[in-house]
Structure formats: C-alpha cells, structure tokens
C-alpha atoms as a PDB file:
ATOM      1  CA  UNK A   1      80.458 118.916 116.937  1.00  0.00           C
ATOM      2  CA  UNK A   2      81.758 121.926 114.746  1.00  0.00           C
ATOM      3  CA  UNK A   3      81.186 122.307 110.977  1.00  0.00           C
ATOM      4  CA  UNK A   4      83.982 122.347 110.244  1.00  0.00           C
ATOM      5  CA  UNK A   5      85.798 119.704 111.880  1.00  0.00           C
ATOM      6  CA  UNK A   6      83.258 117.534 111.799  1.00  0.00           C
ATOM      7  CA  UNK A   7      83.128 118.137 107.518  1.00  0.00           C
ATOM      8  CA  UNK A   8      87.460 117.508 107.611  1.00  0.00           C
ATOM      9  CA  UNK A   9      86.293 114.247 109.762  1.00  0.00           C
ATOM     10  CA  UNK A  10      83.478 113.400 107.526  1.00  0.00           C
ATOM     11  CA  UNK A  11      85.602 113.554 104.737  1.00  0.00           C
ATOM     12  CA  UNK A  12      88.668 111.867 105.723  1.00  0.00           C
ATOM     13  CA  UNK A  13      86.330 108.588 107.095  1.00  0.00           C
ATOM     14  CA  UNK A  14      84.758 108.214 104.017  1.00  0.00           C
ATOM     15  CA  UNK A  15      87.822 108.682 101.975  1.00  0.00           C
ATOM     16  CA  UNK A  16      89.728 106.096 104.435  1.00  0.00           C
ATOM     17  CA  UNK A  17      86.378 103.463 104.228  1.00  0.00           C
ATOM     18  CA  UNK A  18      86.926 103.888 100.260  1.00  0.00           C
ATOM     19  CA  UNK A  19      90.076 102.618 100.000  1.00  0.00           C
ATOM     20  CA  UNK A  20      89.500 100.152 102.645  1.00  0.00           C
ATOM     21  CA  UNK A  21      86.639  98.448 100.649  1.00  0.00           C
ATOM     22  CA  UNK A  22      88.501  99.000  96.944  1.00  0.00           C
ATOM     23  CA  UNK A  23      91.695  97.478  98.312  1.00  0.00           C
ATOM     24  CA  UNK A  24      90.707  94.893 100.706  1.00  0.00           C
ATOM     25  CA  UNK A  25      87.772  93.658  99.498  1.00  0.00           C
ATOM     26  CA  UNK A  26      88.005  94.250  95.279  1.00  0.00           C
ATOM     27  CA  UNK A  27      91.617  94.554  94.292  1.00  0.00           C
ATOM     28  CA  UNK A  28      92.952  91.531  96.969  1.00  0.00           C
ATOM     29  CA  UNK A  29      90.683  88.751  96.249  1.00  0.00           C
ATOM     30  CA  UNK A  30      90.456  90.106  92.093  1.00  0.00           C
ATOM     31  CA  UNK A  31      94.331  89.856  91.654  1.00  0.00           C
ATOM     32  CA  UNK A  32      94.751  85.994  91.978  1.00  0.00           C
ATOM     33  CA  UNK A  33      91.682  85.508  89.581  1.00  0.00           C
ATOM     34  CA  UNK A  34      93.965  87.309  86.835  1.00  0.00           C
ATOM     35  CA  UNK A  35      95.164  84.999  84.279  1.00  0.00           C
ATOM     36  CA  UNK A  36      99.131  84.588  84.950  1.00  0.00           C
ATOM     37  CA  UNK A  37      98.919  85.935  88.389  1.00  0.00           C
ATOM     38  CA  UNK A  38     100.820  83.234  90.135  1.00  0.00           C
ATOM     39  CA  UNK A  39     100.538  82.682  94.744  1.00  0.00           C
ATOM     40  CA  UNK A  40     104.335  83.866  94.559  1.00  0.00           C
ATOM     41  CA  UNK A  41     103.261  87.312  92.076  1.00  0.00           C
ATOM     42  CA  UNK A  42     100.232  87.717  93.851  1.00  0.00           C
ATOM     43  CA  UNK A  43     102.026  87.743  96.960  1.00  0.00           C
ATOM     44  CA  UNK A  44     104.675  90.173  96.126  1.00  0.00           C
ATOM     45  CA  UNK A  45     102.001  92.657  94.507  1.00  0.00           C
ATOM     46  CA  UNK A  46      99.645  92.300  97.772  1.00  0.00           C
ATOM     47  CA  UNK A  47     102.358  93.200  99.975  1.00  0.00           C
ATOM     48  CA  UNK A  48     103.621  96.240  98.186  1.00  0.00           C
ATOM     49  CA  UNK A  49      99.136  97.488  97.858  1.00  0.00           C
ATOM     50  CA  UNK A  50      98.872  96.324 101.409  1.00  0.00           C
ATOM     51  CA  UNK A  51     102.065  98.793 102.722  1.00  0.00           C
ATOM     52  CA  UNK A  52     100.549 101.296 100.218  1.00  0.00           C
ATOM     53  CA  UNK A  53      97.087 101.125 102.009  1.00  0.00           C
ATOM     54  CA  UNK A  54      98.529 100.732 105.395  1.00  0.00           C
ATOM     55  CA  UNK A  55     100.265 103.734 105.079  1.00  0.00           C
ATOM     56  CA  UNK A  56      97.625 105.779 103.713  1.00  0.00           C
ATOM     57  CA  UNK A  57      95.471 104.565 106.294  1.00  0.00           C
ATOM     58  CA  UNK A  58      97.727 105.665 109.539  1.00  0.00           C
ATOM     59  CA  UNK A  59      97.755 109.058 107.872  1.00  0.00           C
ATOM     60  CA  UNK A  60      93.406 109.298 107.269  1.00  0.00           C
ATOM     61  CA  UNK A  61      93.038 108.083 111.019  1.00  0.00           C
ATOM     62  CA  UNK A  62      95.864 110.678 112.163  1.00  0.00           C
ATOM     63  CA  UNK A  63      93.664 113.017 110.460  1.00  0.00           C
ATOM     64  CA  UNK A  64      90.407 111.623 111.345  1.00  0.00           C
ATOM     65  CA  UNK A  65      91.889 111.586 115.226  1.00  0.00           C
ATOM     66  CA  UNK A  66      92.596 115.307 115.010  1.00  0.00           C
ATOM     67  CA  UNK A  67      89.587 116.751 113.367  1.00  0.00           C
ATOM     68  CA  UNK A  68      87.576 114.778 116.010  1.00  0.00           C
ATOM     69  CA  UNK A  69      89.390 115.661 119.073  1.00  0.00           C
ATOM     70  CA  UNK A  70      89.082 119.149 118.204  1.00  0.00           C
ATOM     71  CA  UNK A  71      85.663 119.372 117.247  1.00  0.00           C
ATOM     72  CA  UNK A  72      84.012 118.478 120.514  1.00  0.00           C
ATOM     73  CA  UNK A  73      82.679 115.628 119.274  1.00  0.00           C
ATOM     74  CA  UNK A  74      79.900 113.114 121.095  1.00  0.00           C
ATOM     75  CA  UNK A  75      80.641 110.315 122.812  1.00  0.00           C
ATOM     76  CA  UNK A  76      79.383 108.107 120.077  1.00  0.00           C
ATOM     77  CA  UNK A  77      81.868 110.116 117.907  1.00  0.00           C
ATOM     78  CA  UNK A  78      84.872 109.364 120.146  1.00  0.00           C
ATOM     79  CA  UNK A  79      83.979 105.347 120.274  1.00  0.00           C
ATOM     80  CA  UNK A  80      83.867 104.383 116.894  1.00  0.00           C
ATOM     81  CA  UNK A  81      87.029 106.774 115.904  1.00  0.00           C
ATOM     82  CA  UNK A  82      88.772 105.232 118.792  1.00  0.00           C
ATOM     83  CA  UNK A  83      87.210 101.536 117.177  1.00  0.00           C
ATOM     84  CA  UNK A  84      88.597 102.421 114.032  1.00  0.00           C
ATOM     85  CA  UNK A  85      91.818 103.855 114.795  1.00  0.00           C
ATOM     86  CA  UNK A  86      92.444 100.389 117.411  1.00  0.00           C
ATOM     87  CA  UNK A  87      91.391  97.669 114.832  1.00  0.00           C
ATOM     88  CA  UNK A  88      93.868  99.679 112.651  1.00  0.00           C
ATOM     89  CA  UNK A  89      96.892  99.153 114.967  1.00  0.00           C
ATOM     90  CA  UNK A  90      95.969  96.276 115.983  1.00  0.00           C
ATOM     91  CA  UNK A  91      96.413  95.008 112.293  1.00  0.00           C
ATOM     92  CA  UNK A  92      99.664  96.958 111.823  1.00  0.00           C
ATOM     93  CA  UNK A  93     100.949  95.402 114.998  1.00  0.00           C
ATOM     94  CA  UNK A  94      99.820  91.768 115.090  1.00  0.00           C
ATOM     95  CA  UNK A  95      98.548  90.800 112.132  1.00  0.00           C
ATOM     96  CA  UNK A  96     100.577  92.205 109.373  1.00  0.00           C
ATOM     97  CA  UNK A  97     103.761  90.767 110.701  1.00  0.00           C
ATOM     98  CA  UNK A  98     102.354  87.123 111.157  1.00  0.00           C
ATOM     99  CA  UNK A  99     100.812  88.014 107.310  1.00  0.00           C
ATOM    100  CA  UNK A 100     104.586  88.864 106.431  1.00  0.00           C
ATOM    101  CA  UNK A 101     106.181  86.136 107.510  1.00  0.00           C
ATOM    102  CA  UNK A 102     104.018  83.809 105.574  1.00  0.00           C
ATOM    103  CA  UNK A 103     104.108  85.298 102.286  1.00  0.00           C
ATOM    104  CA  UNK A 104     108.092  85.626 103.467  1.00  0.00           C
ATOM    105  CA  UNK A 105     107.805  81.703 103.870  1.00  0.00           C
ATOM    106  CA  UNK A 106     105.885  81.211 100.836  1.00  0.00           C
ATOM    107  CA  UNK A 107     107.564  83.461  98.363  1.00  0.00           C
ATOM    108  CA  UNK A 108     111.500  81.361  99.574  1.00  0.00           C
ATOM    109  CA  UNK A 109     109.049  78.265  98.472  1.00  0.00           C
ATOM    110  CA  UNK A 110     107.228  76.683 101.189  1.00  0.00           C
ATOM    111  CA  UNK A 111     103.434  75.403 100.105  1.00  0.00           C
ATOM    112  CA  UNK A 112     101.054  77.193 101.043  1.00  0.00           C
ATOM    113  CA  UNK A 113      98.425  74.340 101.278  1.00  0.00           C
ATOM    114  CA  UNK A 114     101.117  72.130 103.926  1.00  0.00           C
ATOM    115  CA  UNK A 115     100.624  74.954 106.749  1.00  0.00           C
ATOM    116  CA  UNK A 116      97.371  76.921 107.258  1.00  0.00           C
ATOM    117  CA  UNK A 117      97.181  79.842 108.713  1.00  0.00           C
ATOM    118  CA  UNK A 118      94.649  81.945 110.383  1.00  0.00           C
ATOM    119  CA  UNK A 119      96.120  85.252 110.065  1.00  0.00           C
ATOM    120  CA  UNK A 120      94.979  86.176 106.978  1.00  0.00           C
ATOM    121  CA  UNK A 121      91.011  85.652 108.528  1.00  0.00           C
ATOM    122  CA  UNK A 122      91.811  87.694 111.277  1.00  0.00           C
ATOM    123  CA  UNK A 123      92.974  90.357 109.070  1.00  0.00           C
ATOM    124  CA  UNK A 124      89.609  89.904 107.309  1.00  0.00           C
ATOM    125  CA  UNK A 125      87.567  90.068 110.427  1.00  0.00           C
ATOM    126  CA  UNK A 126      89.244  93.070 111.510  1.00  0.00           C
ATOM    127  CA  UNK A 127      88.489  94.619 108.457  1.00  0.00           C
ATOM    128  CA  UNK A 128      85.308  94.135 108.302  1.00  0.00           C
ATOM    129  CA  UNK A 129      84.669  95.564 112.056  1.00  0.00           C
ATOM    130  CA  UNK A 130      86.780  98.611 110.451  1.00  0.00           C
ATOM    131  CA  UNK A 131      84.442  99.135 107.707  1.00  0.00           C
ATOM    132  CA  UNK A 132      81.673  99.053 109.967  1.00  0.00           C
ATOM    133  CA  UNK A 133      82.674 101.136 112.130  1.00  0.00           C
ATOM    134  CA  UNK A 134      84.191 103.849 109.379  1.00  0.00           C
ATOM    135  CA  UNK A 135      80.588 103.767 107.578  1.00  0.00           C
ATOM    136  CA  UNK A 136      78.825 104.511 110.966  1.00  0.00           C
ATOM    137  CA  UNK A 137      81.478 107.092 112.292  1.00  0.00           C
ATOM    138  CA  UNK A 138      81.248 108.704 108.916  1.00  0.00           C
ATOM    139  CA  UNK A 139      77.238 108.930 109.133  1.00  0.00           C
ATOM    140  CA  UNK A 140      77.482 109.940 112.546  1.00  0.00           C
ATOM    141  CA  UNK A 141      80.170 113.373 111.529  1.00  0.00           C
ATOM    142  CA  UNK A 142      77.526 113.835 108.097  1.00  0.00           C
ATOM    143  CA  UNK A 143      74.605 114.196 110.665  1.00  0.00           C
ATOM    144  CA  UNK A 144      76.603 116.592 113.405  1.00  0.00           C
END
C-alpha cells in the first residue's frame, strides 16, 4: 500500500478505535454510576454522546474508505475496512433507531425493567466486532 495513504489510513483507524473504546465502553457504562445521574438524565446525555460519536465516526470511516481505496491496499486491507465501515451502518441503520425509540419510550415514562430489550446488546456486540476489526485494520496499514 502507499506511505502515504496507508499513514492517513493508519491514523484515522486508530483515531476512530479511540473514540470507539472511550465512548462506548468508558464514558456509557461510567455515566449511570455518577451520583444523581438518573435512567431518564442518563438517557438524554447518551443520546446526544452517541449522535456526537456516530457522527464523528461516518466521517473517520469516509476517510478511512478513501485513503484505502486509493492506496492500493491488500486484500486483507479491503476486508476489515469494508468490516468496519458495515458494522458501522449497520448500527446507524438498525440498531440506533430501535435504541431511540426506547430511550423515546422511557424518557415519556415507561419502565424500563417491564419491557426488555435486546437492542442495546446488539449494539454492544457490534461494537465489539468494530473494535476488533479497527485494532487489526489499523496494525495491518502500521505494517504496509
């Protein structure tokens, strides 16, 4: 792969798999330990990180999706950007919506503990296949 786009690449995985892992797995599960932090605040101050990181995220795997494609990059390469970049819509697309309309339900009063949902694990799980495959894409541009 070239230098340089495989550096621009390099970079903008491991800056994408940092806020990943600070977000998802520090500040989310950290907030509602908070004294004060209520389900209904906790909600509200998820959703606005989540859009945050979301956001942020589409524009790192725009980047990462460029860089690559334009670096003749190895199959290997191509696979776990294209892992990546899926898991990412697939969260933006499925997920997040059936996420929204439970904190939605929650935050106009419904109980949380009366309906369970499975959303928020499959966000999870998709995350962590993300994070795997951001750390091993992100080796993978350091070594080309």
């Amino acid at each position: 792969m070239h230098a340089t786009s495989a550096a621009t690449a390099g970079a903008l995985t491991f800056l994408w798999l940092g806020m990943v892992l600070a977000i998802s797995f520090l500040e989310a599960p950290l907030k509602f330990r908070a004294p004060g932090v209520t389900i209904p605040l906790g909600l509200g101050i998820g959703r606005l990180v989540f859009r945050a990181l979301n956001l942020a995220e589409a524009a790192l795997a725009a980047g990462v999706v460029v860089a690559v494609a334009t670096g003749g990059p190895s199959a290997a390469v191509v696979a776990l950007t294209a892992v990546a970049a899926v898991v990412l819509a697939v969260q933006l697309g499925l997920v997040r919506p059936r996420l929204n309309r439970r904190s939605d339900a929650v935050l106009a009063g419904e109980d949380p503990a009366e309906t369970r949902s499975r959303a928020h694990l499959h966000y999870v799980g998709l995350e962590v296949v993300k994070v795997l495959a951001l750390l091993a894409l992100g080796c993978l541009l350091q070594a080309a």
